[in-house]
Protein backbone atom coordinates (compact mmCIF):
# COMPACT_ATOMS: atom_id res chain seq x y z
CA UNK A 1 -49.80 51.22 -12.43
CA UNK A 2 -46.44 50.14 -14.01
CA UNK A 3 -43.94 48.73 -11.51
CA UNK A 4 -40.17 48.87 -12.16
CA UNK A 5 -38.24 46.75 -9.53
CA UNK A 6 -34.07 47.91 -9.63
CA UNK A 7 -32.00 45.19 -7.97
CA UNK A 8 -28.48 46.99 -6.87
CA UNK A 9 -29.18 50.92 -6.99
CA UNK A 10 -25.86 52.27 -7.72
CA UNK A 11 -24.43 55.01 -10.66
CA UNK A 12 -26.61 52.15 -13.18
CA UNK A 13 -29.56 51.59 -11.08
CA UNK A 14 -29.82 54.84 -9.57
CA UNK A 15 -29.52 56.19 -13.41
CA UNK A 16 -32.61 54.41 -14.62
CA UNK A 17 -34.49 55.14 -11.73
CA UNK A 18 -34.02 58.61 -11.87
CA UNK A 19 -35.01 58.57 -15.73
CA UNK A 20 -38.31 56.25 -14.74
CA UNK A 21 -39.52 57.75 -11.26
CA UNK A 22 -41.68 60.19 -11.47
CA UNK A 23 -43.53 59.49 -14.99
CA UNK A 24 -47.30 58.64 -14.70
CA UNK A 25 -48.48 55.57 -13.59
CA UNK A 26 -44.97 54.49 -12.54
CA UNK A 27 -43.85 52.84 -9.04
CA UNK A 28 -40.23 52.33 -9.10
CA UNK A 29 -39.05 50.04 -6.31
CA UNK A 30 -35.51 49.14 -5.24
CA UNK A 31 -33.55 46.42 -3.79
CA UNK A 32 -30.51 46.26 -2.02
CA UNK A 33 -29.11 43.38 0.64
CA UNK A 34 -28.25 46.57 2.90
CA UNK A 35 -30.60 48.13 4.96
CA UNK A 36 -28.85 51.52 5.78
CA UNK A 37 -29.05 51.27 1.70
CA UNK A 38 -32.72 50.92 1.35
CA UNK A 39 -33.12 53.90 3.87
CA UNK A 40 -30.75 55.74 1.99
CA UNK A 41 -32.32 55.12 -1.73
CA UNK A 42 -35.21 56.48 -0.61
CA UNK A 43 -34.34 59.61 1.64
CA UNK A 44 -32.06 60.51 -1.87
CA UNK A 45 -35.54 60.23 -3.50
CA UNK A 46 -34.13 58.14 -6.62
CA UNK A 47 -37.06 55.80 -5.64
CA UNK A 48 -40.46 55.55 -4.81
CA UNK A 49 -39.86 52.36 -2.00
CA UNK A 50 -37.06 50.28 -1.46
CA UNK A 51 -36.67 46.64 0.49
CA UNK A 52 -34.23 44.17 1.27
CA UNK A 53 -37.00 41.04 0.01
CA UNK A 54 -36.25 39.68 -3.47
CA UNK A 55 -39.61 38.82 -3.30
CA UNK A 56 -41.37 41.72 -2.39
CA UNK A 57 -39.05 43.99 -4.87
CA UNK A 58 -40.58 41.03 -7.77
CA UNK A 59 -44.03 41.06 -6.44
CA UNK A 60 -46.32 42.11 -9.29
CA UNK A 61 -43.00 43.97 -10.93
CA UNK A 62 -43.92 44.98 -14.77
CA UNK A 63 -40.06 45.48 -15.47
CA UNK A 64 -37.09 43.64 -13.19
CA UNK A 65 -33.64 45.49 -13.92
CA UNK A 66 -30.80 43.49 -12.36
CA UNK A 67 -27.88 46.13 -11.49
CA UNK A 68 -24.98 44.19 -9.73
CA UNK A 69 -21.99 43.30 -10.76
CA UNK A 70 -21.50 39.99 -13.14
CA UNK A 71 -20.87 37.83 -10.66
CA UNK A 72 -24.17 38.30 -9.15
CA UNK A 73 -26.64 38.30 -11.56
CA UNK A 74 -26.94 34.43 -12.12
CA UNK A 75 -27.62 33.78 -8.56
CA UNK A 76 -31.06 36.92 -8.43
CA UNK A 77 -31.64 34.94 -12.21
CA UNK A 78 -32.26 31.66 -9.94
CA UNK A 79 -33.95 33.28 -7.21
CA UNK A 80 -36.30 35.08 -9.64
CA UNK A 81 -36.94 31.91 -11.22
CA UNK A 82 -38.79 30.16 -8.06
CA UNK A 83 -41.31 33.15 -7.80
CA UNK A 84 -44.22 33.57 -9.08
CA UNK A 85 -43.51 36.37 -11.50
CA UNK A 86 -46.16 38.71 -12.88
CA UNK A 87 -47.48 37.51 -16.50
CA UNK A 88 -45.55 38.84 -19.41
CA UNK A 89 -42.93 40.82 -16.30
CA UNK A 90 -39.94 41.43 -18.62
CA UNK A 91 -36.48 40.90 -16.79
CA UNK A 92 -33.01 42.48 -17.47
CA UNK A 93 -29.67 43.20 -16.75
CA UNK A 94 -26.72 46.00 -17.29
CA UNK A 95 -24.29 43.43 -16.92
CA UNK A 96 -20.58 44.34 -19.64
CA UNK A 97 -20.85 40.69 -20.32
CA UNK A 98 -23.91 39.24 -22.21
CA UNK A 99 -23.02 35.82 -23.48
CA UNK A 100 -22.82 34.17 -20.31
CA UNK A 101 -26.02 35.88 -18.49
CA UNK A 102 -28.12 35.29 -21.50
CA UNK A 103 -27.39 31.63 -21.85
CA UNK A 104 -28.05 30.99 -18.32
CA UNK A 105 -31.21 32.85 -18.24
CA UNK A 106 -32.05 30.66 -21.38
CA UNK A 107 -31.80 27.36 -18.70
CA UNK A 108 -34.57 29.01 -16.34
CA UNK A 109 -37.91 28.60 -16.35
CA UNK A 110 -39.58 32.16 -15.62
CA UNK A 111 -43.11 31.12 -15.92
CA UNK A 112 -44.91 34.08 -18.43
CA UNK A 113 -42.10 36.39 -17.63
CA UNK A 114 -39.30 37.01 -19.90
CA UNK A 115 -35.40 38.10 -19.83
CA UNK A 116 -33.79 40.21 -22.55
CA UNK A 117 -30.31 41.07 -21.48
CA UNK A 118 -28.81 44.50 -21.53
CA UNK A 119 -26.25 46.67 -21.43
CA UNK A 120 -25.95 50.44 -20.84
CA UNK A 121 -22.87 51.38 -22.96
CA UNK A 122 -22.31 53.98 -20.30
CA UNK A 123 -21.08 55.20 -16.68
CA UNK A 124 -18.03 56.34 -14.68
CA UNK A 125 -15.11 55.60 -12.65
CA UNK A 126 -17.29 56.78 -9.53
CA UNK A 127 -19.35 54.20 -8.10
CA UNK A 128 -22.65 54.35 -5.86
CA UNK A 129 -26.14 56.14 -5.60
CA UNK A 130 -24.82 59.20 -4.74
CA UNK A 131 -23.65 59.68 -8.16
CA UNK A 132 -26.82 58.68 -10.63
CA UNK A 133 -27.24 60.91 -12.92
CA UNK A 134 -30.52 61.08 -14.47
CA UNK A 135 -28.29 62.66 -17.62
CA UNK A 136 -26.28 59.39 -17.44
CA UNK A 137 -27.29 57.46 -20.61
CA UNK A 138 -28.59 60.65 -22.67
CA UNK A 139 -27.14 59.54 -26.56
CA UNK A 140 -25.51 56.38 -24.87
CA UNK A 141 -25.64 53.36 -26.64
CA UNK A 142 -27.70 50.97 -24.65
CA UNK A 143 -27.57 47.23 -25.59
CA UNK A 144 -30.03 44.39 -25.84
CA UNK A 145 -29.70 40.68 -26.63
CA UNK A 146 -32.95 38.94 -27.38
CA UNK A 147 -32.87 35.25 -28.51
CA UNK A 148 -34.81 34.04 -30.79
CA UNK A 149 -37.20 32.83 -28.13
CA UNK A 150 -37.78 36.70 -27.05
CA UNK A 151 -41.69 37.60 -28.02
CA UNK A 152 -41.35 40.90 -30.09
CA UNK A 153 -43.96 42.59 -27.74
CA UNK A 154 -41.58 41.94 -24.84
CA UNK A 155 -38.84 43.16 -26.72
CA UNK A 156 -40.41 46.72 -27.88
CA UNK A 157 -41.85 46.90 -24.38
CA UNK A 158 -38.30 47.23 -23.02
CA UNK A 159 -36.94 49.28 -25.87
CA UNK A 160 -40.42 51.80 -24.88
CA UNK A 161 -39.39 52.16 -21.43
CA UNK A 162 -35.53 52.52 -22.49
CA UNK A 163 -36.58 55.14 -24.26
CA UNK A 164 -37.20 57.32 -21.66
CA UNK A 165 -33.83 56.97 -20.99
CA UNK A 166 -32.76 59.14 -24.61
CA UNK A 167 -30.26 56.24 -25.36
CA UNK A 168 -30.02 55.23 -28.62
CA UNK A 169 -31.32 51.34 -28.51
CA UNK A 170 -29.08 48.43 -30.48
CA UNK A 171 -30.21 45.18 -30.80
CA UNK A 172 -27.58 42.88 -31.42
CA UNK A 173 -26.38 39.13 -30.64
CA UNK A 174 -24.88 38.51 -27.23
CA UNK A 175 -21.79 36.88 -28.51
CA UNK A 176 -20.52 39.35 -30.80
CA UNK A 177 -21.13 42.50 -28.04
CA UNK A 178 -18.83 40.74 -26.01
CA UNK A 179 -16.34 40.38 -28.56
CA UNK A 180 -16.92 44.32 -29.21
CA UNK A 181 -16.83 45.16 -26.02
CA UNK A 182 -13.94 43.37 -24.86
CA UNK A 183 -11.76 44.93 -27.69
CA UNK A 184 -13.54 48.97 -26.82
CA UNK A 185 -14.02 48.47 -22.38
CA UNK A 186 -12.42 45.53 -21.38
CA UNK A 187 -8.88 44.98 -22.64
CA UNK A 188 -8.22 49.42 -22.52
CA UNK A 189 -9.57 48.65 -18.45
CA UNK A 190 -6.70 45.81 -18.07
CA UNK A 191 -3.78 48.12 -20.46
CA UNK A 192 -4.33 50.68 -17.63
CA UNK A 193 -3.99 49.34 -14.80
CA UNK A 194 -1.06 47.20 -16.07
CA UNK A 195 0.51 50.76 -17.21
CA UNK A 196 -0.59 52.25 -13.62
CA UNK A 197 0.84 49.65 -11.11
CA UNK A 198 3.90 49.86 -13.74
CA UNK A 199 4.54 52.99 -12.62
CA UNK A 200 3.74 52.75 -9.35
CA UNK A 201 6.84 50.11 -9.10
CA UNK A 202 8.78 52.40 -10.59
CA UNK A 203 7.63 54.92 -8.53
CA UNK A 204 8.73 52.30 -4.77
CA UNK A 205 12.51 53.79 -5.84
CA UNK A 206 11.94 57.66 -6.69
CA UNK A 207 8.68 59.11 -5.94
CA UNK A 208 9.19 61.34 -8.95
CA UNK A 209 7.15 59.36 -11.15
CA UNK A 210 4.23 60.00 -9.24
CA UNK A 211 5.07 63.67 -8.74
CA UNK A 212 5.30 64.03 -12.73
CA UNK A 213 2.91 61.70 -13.53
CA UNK A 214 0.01 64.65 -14.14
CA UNK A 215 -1.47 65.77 -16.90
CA UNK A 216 -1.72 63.66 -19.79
CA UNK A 217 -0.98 60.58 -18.05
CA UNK A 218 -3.64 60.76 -15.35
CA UNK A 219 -6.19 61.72 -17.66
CA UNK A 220 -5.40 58.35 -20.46
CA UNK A 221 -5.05 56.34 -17.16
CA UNK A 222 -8.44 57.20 -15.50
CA UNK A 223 -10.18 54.11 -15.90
CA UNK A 224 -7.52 51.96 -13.95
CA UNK A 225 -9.45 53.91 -10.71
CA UNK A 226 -12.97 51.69 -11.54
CA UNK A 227 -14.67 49.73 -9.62
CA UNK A 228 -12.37 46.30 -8.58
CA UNK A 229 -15.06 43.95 -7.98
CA UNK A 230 -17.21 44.48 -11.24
CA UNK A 231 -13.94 44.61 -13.39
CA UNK A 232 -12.98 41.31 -11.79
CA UNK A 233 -16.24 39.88 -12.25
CA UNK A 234 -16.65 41.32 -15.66
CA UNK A 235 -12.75 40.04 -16.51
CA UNK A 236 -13.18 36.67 -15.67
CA UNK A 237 -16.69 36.06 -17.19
CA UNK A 238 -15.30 37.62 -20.40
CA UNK A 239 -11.77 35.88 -20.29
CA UNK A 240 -11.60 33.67 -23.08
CA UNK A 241 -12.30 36.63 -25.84
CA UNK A 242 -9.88 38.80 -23.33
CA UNK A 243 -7.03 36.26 -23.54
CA UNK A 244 -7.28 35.66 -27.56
CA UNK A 245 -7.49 39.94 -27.67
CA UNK A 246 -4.28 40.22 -25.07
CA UNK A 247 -2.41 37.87 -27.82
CA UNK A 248 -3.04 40.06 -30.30
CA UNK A 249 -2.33 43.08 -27.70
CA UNK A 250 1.33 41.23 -27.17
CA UNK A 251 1.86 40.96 -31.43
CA UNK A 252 1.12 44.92 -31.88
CA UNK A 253 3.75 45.44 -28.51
CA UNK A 254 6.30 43.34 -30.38
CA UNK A 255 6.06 45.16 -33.29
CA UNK A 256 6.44 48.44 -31.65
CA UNK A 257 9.79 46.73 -29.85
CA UNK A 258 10.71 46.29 -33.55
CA UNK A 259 10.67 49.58 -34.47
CA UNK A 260 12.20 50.85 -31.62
CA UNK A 261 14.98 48.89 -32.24
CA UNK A 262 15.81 48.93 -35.51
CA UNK A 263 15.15 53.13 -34.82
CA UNK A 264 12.77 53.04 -37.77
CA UNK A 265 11.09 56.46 -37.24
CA UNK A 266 9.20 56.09 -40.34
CA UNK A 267 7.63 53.12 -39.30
CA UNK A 268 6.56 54.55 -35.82
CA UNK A 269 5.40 57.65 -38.07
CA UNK A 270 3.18 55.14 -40.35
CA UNK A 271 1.93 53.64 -36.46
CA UNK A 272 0.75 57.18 -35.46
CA UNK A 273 -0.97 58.49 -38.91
CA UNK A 274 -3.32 55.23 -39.29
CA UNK A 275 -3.80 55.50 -35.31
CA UNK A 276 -5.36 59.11 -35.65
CA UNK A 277 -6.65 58.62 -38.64
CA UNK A 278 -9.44 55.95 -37.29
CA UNK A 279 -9.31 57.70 -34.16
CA UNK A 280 -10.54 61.08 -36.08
CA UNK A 281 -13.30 59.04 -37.17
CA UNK A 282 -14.65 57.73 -33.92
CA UNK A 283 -18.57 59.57 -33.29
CA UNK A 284 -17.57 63.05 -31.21
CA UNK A 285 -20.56 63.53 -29.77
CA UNK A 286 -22.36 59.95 -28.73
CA UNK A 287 -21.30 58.30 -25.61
CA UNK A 288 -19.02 54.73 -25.26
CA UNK A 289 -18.99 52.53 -23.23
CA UNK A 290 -15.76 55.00 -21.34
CA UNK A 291 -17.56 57.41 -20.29
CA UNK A 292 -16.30 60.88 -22.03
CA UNK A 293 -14.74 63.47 -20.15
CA UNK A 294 -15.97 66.66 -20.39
CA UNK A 295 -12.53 69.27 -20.25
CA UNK A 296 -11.61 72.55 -20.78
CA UNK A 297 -8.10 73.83 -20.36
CA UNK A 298 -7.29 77.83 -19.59
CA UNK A 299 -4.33 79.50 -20.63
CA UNK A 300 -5.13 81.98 -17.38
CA UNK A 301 -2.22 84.50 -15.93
CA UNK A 302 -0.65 83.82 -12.20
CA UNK A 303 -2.38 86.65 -10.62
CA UNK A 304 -4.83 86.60 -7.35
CA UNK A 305 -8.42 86.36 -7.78
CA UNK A 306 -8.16 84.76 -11.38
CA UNK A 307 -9.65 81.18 -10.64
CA UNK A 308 -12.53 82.66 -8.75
CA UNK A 309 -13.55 85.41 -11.70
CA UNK A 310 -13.69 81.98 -14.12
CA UNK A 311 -15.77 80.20 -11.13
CA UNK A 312 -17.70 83.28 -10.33
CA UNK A 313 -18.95 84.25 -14.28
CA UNK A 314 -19.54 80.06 -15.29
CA UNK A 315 -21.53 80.45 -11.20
CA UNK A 316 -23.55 83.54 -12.94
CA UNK A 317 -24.86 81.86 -16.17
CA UNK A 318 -25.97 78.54 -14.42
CA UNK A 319 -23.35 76.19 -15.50
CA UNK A 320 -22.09 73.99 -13.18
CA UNK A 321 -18.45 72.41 -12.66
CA UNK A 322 -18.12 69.13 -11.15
CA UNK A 323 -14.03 69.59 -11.25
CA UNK A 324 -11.37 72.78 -10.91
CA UNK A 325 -7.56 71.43 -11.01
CA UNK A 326 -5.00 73.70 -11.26
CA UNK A 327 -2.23 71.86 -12.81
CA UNK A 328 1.17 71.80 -11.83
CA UNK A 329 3.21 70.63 -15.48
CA UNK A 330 2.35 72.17 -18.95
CA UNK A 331 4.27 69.17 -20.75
CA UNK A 332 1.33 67.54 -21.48
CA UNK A 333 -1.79 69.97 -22.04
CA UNK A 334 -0.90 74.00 -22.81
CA UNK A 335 -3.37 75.24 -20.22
CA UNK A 336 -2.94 75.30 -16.43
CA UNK A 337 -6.38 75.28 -15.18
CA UNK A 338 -8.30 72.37 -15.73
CA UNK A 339 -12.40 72.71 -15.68
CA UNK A 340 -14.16 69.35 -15.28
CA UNK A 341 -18.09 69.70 -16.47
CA UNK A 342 -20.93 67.06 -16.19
CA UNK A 343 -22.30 67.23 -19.38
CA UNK A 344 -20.99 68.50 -23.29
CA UNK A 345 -23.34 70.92 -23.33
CA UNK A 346 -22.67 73.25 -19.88
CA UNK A 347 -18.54 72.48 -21.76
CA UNK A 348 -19.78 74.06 -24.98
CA UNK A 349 -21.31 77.21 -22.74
CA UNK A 350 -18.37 77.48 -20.97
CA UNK A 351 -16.31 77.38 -23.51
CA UNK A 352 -18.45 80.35 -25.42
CA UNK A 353 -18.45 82.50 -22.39
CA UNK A 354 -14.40 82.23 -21.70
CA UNK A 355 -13.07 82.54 -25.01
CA UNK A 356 -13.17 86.07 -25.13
CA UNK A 357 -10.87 86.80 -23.00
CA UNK A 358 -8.72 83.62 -22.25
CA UNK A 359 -7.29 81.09 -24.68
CA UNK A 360 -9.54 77.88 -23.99
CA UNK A 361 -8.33 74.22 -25.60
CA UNK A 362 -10.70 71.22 -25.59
């Protein structure tokens, strides 16, 4: 019997336990501080058992994934450290920042056991169990940072049981993901909500702003709703590559200030072509580290009954929406209903049945 302990069994944790539970010879076994959370894990059924004992989650565990935010992981590193862990037990973590967690692992003693670190290049702005997804990581990228130290059975071990997951495994050096994913998760987290609580100052003196602020702007602005206390923890363990990228963030906002006033349209034409041009060749189909929205928008006519004929036929074929919207500005997408799906593929079926007969935009 292979047993997987998950420490923290939120949208991560929950995620892999869904993808694990259930597969023969597997036990999967959560932890959590909370004990109305424990009951909960397991009347969801996203595990097998559940406890609030470090100890007893780590007793005889095969695999240990640590699921909490940053700021947290050093202290179950320490605690996992004084137990006597299972021979050749491989631990982990999801954590956004690897340098840090890896080099502090690297200062424990773990007996036989082992700790890779890791990172799930995926998830949401919602937060919790009651949003795994066992979906969740399907074509992710999903990070790990062995050391040089890391036995290569440990390592494909971990990659094995990943796979389960259908993410696509990189194996890379913990310092550079943390430069890469400071520059592609970190630093666009911190430009919205700077641009968000902009607004919302604006907004104190004429609540227009947030009246008009639909559309477009809610939807390149989504990520400033994420979790507060893993961003913070995830900011300030990754601060000194943040604060070198935010100088670099300030030269490319000067330069736009330049343009703007000198009124040199060609130069803010130049800034938009190279813009789209890398942005057209960004992979359209595997999942970042922002997790991808899944849209449709409907050109659809004002008349009663309409929404529930779309809701009704995507209802008939099996394809479920996890979002309607009917949106109140057209200055910023052509359609005026908004369908929100959970995966690319029930958007692609969607998007095949309403065609026909309504003009559908991605």
């Amino acid at each position: 019997m292979t047993k997987i302990a998950i420490f923290g069994v939120g949208l991560i944790g929950g995620s892999l336990a869904l993808n694990f539970k259930g597969k023969p010879g597997v036990t999967v076994v959560g932890l959590s501080n909370n004990p109305a959370s424990v009951e909960k894990y397991v009347r969801l059924g996203v595990v097998d058992a559940a406890t609030t004992s470090v100890a007893e989650a780590a007793e005889d565990a095969d695999f240990i994934f640590i699921c909490c935010p940053v700021g947290l992981i050093d202290s179950y590193l320490t605690q996992l450290a004084a137990l006597p862990l299972k021979s050749g037990c491989v631990i982990t973590d999801v954590g956004s920042t690897k340098a840090s967690i890896v080099r502090a692992a690297g200062e424990l003693d773990f007996g036989q056991a082992h700790f890779i670190g890791g990172h799930p290049m995926a998830g949401s702005e919602r937060s919790g169990v009651e949003v795994a997804n066992i979906n969740l990581f399907e074509n992710a990228f999903y990070i790990l940072t062995p050391t040089d130290k890391t036995p290569e059975p440990a390592f494909e071990r971990l990659a094995d049981l990943i796979a389960w997951t259908r993410a696509q495994i990189v194996r890379i050096e913990a310092g550079l993901h943390d430069n890469i994913a400071a520059a592609v998760s970190h630093l666009p987290h911190l430009i919205a909500v700077a641009l968000v609580n902009q607004i919302a100052r604006y907004n104190e003196s004429d609540t227009l702003y947030q009246r008009l602020a639909a559309g477009g702007f809610r939807d390149i602005t989504r990520i400033a709703s994420s979790d507060p206390i893993m961003w913070r923890d995830t900011l300030i363990d990754n601060r000194m590559i943040l604060l070198d990228m935010l100088e670099d963030w300030n030269m490319q906002i000067e330069h736009f200030i330049q343009l703007l006033e000198n009124a040199d349209g060609e130069g803010i034409e130049r800034e938009f072509l190279t813009a789209g041009e890398f942005r057209n060749r960004l992979p359209e189909r595997s999942k970042g580290v922002i997790g991808s929205q899944f849209d449709l928008y409907i050109d659809v006519p004002d008349n009663p009954g309409v929404i529930g004929q779309i809701a009704g036929l995507l209802g008939n074929h099996q394809i479920n929406l996890s979002n309607i919207q009917i949106m109140e500005s057209r200055s910023d997408v052509p359609g005026v209903l908004r369908l929100s799906f959970r995966s690319r593929e029930h958007q692609d079926r969607a998007a095949q049945l309403l065609e026909p007969n309504y003009t559908v935009r991605r």
